[in-house]
C-alpha atoms as a PDB file:
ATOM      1  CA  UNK A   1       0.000   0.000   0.000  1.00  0.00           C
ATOM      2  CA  UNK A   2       1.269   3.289  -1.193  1.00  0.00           C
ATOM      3  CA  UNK A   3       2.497   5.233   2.324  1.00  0.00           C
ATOM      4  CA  UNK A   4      -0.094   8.906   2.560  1.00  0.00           C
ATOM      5  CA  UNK A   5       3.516  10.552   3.056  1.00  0.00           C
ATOM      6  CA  UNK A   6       4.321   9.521  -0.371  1.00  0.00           C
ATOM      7  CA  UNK A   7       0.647  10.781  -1.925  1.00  0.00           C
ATOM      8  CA  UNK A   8       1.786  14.469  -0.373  1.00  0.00           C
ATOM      9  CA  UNK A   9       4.649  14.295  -2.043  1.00  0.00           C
ATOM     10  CA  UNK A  10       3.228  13.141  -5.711  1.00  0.00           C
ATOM     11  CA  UNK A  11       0.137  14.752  -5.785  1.00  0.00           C
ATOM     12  CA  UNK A  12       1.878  18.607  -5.878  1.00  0.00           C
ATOM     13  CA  UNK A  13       4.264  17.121  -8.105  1.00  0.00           C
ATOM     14  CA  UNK A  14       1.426  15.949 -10.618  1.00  0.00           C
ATOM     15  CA  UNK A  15      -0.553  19.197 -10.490  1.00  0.00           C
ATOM     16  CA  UNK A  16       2.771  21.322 -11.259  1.00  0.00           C
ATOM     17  CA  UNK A  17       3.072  18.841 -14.591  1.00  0.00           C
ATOM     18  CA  UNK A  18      -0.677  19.012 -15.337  1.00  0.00           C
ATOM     19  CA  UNK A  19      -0.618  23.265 -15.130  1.00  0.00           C
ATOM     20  CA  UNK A  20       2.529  23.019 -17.405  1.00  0.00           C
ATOM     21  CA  UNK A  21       2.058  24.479 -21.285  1.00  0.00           C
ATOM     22  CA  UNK A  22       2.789  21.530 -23.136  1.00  0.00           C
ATOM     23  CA  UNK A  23       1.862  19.283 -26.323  1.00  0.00           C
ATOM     24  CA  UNK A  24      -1.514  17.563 -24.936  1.00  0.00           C
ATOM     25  CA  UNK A  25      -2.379  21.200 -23.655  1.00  0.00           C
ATOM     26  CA  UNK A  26      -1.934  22.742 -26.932  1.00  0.00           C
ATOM     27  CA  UNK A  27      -3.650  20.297 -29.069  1.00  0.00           C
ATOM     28  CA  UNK A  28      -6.890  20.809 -26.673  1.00  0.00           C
ATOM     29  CA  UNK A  29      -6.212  24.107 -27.020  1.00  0.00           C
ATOM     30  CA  UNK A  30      -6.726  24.138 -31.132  1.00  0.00           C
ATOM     31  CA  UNK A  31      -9.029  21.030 -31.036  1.00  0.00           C
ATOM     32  CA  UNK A  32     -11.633  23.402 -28.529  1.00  0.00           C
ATOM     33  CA  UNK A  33     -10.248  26.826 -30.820  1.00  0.00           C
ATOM     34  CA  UNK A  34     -11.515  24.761 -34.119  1.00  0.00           C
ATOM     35  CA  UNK A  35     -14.551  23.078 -32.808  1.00  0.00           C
ATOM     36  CA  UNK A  36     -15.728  23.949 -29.370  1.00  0.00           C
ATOM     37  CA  UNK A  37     -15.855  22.955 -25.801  1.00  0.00           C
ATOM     38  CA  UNK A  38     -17.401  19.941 -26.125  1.00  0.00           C
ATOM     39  CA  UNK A  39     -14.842  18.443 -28.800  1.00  0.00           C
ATOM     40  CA  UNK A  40     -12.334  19.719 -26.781  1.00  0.00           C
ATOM     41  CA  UNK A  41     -12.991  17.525 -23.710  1.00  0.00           C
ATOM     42  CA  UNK A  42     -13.418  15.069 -25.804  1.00  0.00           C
ATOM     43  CA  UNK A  43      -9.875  15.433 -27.055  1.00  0.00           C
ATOM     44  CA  UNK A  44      -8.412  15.990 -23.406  1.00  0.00           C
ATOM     45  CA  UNK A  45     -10.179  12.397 -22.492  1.00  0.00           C
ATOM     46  CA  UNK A  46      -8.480  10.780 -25.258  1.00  0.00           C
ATOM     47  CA  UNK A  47      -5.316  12.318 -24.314  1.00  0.00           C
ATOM     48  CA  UNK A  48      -5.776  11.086 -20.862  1.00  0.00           C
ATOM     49  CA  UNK A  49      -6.608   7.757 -21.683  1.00  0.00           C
ATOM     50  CA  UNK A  50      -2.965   7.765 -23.708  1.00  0.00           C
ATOM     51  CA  UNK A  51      -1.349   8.847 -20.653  1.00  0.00           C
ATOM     52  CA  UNK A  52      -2.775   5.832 -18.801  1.00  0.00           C
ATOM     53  CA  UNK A  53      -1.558   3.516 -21.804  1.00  0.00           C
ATOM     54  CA  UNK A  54       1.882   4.858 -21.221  1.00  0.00           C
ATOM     55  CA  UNK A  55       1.782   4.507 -18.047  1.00  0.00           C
ATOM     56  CA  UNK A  56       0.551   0.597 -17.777  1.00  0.00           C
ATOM     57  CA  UNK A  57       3.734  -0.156 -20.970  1.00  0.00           C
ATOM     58  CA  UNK A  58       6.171   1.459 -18.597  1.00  0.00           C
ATOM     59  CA  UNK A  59       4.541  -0.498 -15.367  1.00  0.00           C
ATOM     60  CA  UNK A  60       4.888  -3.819 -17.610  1.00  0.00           C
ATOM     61  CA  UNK A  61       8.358  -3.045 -18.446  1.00  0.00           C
ATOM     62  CA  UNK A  62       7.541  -2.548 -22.673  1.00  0.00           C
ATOM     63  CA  UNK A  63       8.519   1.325 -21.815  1.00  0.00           C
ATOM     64  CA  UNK A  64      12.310   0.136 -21.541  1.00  0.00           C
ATOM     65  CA  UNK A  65      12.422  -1.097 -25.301  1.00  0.00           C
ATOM     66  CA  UNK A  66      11.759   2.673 -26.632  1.00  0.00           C
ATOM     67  CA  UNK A  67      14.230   3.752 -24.450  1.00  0.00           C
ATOM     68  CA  UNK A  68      16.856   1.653 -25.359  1.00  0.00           C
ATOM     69  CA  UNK A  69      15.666   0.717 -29.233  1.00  0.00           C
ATOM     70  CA  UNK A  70      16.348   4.396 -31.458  1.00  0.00           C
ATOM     71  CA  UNK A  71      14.613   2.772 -34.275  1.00  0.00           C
ATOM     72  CA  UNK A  72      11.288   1.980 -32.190  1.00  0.00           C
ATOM     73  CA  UNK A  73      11.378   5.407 -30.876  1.00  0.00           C
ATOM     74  CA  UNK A  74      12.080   7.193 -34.104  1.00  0.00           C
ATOM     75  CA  UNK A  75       8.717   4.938 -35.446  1.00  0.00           C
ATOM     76  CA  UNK A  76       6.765   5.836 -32.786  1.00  0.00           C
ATOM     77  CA  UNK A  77       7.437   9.683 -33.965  1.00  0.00           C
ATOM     78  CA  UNK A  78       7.244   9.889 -37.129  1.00  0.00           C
ATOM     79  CA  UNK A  79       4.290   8.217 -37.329  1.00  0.00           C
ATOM     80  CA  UNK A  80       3.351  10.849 -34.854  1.00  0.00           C
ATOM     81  CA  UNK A  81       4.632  13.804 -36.953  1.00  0.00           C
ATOM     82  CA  UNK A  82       2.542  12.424 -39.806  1.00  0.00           C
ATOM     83  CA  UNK A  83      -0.918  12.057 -37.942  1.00  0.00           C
ATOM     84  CA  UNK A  84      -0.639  15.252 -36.169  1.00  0.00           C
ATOM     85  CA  UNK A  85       0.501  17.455 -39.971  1.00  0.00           C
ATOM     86  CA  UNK A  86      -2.704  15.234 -41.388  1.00  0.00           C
ATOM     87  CA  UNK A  87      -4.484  16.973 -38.813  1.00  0.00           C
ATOM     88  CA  UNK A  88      -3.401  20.433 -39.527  1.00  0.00           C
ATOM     89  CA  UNK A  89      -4.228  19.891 -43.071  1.00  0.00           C
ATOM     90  CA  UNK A  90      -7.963  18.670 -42.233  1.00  0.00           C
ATOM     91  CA  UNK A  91      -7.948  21.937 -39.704  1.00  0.00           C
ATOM     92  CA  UNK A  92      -6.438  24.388 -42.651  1.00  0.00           C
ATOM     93  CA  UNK A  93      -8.371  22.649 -45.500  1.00  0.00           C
ATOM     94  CA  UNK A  94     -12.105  22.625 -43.705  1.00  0.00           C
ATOM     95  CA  UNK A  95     -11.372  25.784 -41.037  1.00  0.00           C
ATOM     96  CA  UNK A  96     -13.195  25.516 -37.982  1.00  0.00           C
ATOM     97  CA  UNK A  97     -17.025  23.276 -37.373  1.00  0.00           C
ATOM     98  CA  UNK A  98     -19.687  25.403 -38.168  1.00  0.00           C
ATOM     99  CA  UNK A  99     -22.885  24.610 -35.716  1.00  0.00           C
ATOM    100  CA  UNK A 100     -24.375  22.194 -37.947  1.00  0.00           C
ATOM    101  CA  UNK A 101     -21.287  19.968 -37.807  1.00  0.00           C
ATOM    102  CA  UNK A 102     -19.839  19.573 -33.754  1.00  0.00           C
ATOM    103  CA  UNK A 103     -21.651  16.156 -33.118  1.00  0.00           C
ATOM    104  CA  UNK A 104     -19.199  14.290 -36.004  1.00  0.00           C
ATOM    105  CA  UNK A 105     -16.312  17.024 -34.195  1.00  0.00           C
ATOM    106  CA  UNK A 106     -16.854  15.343 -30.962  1.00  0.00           C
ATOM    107  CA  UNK A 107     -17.153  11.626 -31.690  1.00  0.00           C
ATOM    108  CA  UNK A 108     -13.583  12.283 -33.875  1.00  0.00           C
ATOM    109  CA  UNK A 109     -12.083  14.623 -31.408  1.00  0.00           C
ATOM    110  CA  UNK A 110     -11.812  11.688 -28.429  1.00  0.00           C
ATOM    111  CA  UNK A 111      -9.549   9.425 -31.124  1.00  0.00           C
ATOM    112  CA  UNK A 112      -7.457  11.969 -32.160  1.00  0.00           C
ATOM    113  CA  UNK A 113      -6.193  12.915 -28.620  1.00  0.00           C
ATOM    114  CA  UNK A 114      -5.694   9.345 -28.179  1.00  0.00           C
ATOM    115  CA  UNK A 115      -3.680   8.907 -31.190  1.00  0.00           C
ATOM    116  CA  UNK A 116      -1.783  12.155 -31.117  1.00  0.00           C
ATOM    117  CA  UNK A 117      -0.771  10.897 -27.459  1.00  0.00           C
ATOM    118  CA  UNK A 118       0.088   7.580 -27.952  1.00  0.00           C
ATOM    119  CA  UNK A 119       2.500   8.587 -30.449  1.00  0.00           C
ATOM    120  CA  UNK A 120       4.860  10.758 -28.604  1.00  0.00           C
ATOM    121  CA  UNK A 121       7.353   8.680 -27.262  1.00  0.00           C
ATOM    122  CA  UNK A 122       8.918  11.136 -25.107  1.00  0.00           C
ATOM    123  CA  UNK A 123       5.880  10.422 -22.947  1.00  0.00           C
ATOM    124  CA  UNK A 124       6.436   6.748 -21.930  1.00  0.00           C
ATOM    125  CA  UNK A 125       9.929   8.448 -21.423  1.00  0.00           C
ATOM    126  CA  UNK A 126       8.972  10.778 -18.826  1.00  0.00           C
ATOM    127  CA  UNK A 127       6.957   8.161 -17.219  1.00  0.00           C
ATOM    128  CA  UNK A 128       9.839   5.892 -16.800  1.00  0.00           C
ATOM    129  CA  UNK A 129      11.588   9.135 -15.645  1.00  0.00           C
ATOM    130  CA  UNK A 130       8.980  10.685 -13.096  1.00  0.00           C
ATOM    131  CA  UNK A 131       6.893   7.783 -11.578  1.00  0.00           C
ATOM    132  CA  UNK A 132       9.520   5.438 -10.297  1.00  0.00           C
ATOM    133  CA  UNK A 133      10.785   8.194  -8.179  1.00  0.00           C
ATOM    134  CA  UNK A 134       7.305   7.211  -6.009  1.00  0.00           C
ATOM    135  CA  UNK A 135       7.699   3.665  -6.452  1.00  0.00           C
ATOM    136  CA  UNK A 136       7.967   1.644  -3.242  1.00  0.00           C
ATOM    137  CA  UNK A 137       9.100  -1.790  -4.080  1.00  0.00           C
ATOM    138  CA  UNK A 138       8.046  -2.763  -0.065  1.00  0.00           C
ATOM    139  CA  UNK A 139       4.690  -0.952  -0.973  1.00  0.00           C
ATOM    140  CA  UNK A 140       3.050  -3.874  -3.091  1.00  0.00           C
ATOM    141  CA  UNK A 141       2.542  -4.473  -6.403  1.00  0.00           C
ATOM    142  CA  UNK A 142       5.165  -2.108  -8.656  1.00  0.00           C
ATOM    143  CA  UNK A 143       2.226  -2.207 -11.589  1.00  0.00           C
ATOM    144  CA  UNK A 144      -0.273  -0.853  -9.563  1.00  0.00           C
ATOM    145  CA  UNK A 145       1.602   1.947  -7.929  1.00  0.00           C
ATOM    146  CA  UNK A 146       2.367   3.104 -11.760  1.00  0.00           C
ATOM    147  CA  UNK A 147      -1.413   2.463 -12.490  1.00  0.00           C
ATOM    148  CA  UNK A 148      -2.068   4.539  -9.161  1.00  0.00           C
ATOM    149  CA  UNK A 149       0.168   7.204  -9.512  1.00  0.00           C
ATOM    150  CA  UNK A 150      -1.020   7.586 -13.544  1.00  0.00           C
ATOM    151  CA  UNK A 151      -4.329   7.972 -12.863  1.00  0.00           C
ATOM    152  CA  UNK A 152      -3.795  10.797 -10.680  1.00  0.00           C
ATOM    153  CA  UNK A 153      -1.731  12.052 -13.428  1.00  0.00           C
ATOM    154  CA  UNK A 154      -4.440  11.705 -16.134  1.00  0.00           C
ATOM    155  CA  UNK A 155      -7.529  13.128 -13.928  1.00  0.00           C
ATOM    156  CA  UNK A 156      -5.500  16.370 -13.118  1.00  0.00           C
ATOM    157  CA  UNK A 157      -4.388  16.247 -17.235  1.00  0.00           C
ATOM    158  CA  UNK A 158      -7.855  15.551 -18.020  1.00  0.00           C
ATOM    159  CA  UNK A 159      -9.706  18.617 -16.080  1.00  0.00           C
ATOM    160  CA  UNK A 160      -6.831  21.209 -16.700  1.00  0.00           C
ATOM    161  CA  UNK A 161      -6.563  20.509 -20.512  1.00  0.00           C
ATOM    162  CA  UNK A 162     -10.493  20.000 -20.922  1.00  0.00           C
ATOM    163  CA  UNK A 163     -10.645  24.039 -19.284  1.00  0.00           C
ATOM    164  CA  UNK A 164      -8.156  25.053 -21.572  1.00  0.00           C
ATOM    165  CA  UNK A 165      -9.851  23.832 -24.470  1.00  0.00           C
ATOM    166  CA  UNK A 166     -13.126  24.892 -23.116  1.00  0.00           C
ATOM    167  CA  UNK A 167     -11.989  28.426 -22.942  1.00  0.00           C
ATOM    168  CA  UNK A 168     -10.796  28.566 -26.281  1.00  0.00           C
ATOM    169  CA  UNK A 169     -13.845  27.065 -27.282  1.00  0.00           C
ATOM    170  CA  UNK A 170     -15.742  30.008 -26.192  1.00  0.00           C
ATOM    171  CA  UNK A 171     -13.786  31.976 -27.928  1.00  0.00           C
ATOM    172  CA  UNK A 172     -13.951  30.242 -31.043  1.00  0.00           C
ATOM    173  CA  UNK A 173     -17.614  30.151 -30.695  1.00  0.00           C
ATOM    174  CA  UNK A 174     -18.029  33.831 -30.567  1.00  0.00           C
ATOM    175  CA  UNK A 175     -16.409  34.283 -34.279  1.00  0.00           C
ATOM    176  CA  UNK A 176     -17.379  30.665 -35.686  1.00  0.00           C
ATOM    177  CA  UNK A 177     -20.613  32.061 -37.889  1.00  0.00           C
ATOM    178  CA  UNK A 178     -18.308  35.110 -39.637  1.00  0.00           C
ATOM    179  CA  UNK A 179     -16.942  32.519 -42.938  1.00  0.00           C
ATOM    180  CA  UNK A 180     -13.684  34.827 -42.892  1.00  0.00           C
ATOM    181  CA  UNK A 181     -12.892  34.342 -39.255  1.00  0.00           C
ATOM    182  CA  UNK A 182     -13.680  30.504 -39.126  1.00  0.00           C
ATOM    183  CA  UNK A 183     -10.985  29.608 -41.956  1.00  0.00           C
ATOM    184  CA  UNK A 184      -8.789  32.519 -40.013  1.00  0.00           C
ATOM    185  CA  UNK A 185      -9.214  29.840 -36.859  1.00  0.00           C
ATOM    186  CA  UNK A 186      -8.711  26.836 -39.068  1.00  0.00           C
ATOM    187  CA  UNK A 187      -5.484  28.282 -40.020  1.00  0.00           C
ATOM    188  CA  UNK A 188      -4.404  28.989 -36.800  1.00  0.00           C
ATOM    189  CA  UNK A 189      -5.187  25.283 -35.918  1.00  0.00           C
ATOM    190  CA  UNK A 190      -3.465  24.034 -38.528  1.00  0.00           C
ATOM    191  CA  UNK A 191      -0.366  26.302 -37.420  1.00  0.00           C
ATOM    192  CA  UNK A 192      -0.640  24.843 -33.566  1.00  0.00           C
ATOM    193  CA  UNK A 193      -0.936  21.605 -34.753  1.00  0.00           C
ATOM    194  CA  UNK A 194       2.323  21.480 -37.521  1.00  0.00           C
ATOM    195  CA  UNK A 195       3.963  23.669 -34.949  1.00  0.00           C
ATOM    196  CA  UNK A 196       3.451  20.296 -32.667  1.00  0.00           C
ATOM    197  CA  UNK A 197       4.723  17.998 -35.432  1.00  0.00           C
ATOM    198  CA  UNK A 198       7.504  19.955 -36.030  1.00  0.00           C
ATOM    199  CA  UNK A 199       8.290  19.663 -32.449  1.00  0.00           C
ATOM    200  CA  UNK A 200       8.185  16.319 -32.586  1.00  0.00           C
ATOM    201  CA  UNK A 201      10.143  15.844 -35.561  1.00  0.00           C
ATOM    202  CA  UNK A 202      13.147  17.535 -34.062  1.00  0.00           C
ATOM    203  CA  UNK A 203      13.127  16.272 -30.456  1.00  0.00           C
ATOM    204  CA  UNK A 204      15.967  13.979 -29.598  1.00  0.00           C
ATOM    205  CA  UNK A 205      15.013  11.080 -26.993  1.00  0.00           C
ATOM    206  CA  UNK A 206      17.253  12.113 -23.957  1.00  0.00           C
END
C-alpha cells in the first residue's frame, strides 16, 4: 500500500506537470479553438486515456524497449509527426465546425487525442523518468503503484486541458458564424498543430 507521506509528495508534483504548457495542452487548445468545448474535452479524455496507456507499458516493463531501441522510438514519432501534420491539413483545409457539424467534431475529437498521445514517445519516457521516483518496491505491487500514480496524473491532465480547451472554445464560438474568421481559426489550428509535429520531428530522446 502506497504510504499517505508519499501521496503528499506526488500529488503537488502531478498538479505542477498538469498546469505546465505543453503538447496535450496545446492540441486541446486548437481542437476546442476549431470546434468547441465539447470536442475539446473530448480530445483531453483521449489524451488522458494515452497517458494511462503509457503509463501501464512502462509499469509492464515494454517502456524500456523505446528507451533503449532508437529505431522503435524514431517509429513511434514519425508516425506521430505524420498524424498530427494530417491533422493540420484537415484543420487548414475545412477551417473551424460550423454549428451544424460539432456532433461528427466530438465523436472524432476523443480518437485523435488518443492517437496524437500515444505517439509521442517522449511520454512513456517521462513516465519511466517521473513515476519510479514514487515507487515503493516494499509498498506492493510495482504495476499498480504506476497504475495509481497515472491515474492521478491523467484526472489532473484531463480537467486542466479539458478548461483550456473549453476556454478557447468560447472563444472560437463567438467568431465561428463570420466565414472569414472561421478559416482565419482553421489556419491557426493548422499552425498549432504542424507547430506540434515539427516539435516532434526535431526532439531527440534524452
Amino acid at each position: 500500500m502506497i504510504e499517505t507521506v508519499t501521496f503528499l509528495a506526488f500529488i503537488p508534483a502531478a498538479l505542477a506537470l498538469n498546469f505546465t504548457p505543453g503538447a496535450d495542452m496545446m492540441f486541446c487548445f486548437g481542437q476546442g479553438l476549431r470546434s468547441g468545448g465539447k470536442s475539446a474535452v473530448a480530445a483531453s479524455a483521449g489524451v488522458s486515456t494515452g497517458s494511462l496507456v503509457h503509463v501501464l507499458l512502462a509499469g509492464l516493463g515494454l517502456g524500456a524497449a523505446v528507451a533503449t531501441m532508437p529505431w522503435l522510438f524514431d517509429v513511434i514519432r514519425w508516425m506521430g509527426v505524420a498524424y498530427l501534420l494530417y491533422l493540420a491539413w484537415g484543420a487548414i483545409r475545412n477551417g473551424a465546425v460550423t454549428a451544424d457539424g460539432p456532433a461528427k467534431a466530438t465523436r472524432f475529437a476523443y480518437r485523435d487525442g488518443l492517437v496524437v498521445n500515444l505517439t509521442n514517445p517522449k511520454v512513456i519516457l517521462f513516465v519511466l523518468a517521473f513515476i519510479p521516483q514514487f515507487v515503493d518496491p516494499a509498498a506492493g505491487s510495482i504495476l499498480l503503484q504506476f497504475l495509481t500514480f497515472g491515474i492521478i496524473i491523467a484526472l489532473g491532465g484531463f480537467v486542466v486541458n479539458g478548461l483550456v480547451g473549453i476556454f478557447a472554445g468560447g472563444a472560437g464560438k463567438v467568431l465561428i458564424s463570420n466565414p472569414r474568421a472561421s478559416r482565419i481559426m482553421g489556419w491557426i489550428t493548422g499552425g498549432i498543430f504542424s507547430a506540434l509535429a515539427i516539435r516532434l520531428a526535431i526532439m531527440e530522446r534524452a
